[in-house]
Protein backbone atom coordinates (compact mmCIF):
# COMPACT_ATOMS: atom_id res chain seq x y z
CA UNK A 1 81.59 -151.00 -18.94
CA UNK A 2 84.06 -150.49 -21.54
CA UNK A 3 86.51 -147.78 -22.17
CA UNK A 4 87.37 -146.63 -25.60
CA UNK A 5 91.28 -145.60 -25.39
CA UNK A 6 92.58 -142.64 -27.43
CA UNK A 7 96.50 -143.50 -28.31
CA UNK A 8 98.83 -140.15 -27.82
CA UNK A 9 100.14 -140.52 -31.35
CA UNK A 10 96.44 -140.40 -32.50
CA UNK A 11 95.92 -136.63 -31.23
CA UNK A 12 99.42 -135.62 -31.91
CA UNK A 13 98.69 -136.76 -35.52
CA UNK A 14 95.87 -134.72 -35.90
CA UNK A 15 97.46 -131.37 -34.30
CA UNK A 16 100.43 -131.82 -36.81
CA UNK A 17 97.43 -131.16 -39.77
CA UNK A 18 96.59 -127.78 -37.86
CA UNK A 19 98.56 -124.76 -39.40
CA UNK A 20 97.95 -120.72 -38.63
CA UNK A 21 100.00 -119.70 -41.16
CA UNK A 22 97.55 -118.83 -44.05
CA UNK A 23 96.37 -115.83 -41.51
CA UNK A 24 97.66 -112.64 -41.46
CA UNK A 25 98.12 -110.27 -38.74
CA UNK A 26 95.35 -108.24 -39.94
CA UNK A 27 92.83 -110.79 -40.00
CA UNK A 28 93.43 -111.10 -36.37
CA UNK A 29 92.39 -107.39 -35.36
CA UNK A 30 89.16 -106.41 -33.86
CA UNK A 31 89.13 -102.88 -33.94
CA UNK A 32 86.22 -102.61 -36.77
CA UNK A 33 84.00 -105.26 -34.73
CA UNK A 34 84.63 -103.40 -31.52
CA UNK A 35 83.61 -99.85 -33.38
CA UNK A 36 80.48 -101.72 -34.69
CA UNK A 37 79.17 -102.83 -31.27
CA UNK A 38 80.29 -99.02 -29.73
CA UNK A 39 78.29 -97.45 -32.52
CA UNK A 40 75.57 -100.24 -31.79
CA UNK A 41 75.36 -99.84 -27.99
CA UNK A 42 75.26 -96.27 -28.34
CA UNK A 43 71.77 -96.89 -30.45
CA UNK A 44 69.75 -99.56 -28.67
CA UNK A 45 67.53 -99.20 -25.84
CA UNK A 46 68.31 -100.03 -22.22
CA UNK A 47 67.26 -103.79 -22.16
CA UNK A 48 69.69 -104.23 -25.42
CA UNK A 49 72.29 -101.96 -23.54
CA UNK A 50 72.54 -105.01 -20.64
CA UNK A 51 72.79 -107.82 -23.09
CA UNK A 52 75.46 -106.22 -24.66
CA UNK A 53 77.27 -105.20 -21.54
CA UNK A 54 76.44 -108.63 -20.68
CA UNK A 55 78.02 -110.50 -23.70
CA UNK A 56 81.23 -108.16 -23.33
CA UNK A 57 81.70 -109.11 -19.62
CA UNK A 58 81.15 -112.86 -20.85
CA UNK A 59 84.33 -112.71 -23.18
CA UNK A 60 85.99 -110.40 -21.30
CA UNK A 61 86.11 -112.51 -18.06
CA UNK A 62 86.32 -115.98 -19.66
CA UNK A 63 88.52 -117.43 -17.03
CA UNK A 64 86.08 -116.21 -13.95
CA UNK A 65 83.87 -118.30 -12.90
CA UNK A 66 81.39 -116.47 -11.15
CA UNK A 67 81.58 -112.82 -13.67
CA UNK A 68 78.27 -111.56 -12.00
CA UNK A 69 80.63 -110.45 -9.15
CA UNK A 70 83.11 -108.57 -11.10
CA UNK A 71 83.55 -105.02 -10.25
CA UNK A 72 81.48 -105.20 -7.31
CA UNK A 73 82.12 -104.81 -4.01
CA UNK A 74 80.66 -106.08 -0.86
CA UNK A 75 81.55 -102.66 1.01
């Protein structure tokens, strides 16, 4: 079994070619998408009303591992 080896110049190369400058500050806020799924949530029936909750708690808690347990208690 043969392993391919990836040279650290290779990747370095290819994060020089990233760049973050073409976006501006205001591309970057969130406020509009988070009014849309408010005024969304506040709509949708109870089933949609967990997958939403759901989806938030998903990129909310992206470092957790287990997120079913968040905010609950074993009291």
């Amino acid at each position: 079994m043969s392993l391919d080896v990836l040279m650290v110049y290779n990747v370095h190369v290819m994060w020089t070619r990233l760049s973050f400058s073409d976006i501006s500050s205001y591309e970057l806020l969130i406020q509009q998408q988070i009014d849309v799924i408010l005024d969304r949530f506040k709509e949708v029936d109870i089933g949609d009303k967990v997958t939403i909750k759901s989806k938030l708690r998903e990129s909310a808690y992206l470092d957790d591992i287990n997120i079913s347990t968040i905010g609950y208690s074993e009291n």
